[in-house]
C-alpha atoms as a PDB file:
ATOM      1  CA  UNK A   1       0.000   0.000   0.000  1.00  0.00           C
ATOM      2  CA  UNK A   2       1.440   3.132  -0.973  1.00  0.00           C
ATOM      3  CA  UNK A   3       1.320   6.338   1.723  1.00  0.00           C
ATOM      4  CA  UNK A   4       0.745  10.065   1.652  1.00  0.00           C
ATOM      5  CA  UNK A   5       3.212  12.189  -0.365  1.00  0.00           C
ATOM      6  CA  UNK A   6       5.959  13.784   1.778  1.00  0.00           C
ATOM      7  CA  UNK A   7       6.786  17.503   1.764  1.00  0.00           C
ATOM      8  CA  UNK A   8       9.525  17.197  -0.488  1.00  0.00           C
ATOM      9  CA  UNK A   9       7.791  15.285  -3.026  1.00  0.00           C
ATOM     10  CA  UNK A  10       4.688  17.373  -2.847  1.00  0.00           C
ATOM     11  CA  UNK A  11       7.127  20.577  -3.642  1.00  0.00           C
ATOM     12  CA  UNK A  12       9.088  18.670  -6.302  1.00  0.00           C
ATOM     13  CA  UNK A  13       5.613  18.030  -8.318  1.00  0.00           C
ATOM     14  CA  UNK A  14       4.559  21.991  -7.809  1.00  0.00           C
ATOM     15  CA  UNK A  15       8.064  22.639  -9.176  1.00  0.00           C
ATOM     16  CA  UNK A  16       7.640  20.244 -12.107  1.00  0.00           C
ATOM     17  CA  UNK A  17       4.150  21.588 -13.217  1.00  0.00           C
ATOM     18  CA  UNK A  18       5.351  24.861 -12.772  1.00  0.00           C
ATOM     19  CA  UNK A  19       8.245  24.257 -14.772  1.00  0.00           C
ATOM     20  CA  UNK A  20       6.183  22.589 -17.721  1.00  0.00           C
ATOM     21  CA  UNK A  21       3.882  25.626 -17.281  1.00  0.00           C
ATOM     22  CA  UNK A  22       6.339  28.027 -18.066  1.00  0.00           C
ATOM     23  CA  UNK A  23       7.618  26.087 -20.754  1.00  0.00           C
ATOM     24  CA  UNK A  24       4.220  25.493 -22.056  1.00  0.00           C
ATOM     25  CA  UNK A  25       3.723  28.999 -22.287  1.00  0.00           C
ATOM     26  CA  UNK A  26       6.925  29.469 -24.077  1.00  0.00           C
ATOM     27  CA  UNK A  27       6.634  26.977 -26.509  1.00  0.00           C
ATOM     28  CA  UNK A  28       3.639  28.495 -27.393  1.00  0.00           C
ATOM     29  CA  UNK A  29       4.691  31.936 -28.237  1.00  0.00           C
ATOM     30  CA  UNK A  30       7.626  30.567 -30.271  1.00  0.00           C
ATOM     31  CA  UNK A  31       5.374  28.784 -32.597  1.00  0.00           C
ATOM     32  CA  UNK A  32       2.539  30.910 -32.621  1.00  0.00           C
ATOM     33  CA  UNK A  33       5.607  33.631 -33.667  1.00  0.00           C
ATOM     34  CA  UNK A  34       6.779  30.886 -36.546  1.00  0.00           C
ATOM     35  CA  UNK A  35       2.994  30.606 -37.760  1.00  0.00           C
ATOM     36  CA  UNK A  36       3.191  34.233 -38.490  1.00  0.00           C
ATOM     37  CA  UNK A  37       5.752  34.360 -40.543  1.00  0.00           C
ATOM     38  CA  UNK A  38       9.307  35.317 -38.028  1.00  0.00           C
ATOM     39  CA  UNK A  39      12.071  34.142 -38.739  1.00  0.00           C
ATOM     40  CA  UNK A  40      14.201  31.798 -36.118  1.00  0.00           C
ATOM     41  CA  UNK A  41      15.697  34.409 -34.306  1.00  0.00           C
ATOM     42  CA  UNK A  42      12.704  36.607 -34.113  1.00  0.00           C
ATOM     43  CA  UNK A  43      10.923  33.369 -32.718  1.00  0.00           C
ATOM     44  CA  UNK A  44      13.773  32.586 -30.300  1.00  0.00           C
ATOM     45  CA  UNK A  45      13.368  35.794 -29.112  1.00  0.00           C
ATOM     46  CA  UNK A  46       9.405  36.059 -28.864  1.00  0.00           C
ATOM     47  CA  UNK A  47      10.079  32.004 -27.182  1.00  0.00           C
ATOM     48  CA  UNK A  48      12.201  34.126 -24.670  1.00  0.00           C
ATOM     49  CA  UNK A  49      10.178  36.814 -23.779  1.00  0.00           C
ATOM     50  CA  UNK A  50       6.768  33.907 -23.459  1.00  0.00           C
ATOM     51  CA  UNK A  51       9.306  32.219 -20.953  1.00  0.00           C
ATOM     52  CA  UNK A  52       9.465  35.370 -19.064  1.00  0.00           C
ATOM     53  CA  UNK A  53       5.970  35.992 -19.492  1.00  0.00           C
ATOM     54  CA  UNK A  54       5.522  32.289 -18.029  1.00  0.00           C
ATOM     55  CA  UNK A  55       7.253  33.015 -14.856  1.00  0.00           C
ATOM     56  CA  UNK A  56       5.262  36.171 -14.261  1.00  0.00           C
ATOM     57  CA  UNK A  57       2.129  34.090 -14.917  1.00  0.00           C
ATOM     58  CA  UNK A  58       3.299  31.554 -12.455  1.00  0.00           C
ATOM     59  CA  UNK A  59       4.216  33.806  -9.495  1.00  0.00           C
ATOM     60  CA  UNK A  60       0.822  35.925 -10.037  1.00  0.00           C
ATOM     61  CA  UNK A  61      -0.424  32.393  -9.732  1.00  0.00           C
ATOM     62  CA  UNK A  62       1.186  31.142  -6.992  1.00  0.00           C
ATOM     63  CA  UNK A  63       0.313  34.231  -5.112  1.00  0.00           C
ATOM     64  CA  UNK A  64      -3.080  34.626  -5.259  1.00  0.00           C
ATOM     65  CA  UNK A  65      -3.458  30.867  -3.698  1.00  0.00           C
END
């Protein structure tokens, strides 16, 4: 029989969905930018800023729990 989560697992799965979040969110921008018509390093750069976007989303998140 398997028993309740402990702390630190609990805290490593919030850290892994908020990880694939943030990714998520990334990934997203970068293609949505390549579906428009950027180029690579326009769509690296949009990827970049939907990471940072993704963190902000996160905290706001995380915050208003």
């Amino acid at each position: 029989m398997v028993g309740p989560m402990s702390d630190d697992e609990r805290r490593s799965g919030y850290r892994r969905i908020g990880a694939g979040f943030v990714g998520i969110v990334g990934l997203s921008a970068g293609m949505t930018a390549l579906s428009g018509g950027a180029t690579l390093v326009q769509a690296g750069a949009v990827a970049v800023g939907g990471i940072a976007v993704g963190v902000l989303l996160l905290f706001y998140l995380i915050s208003s729990m």
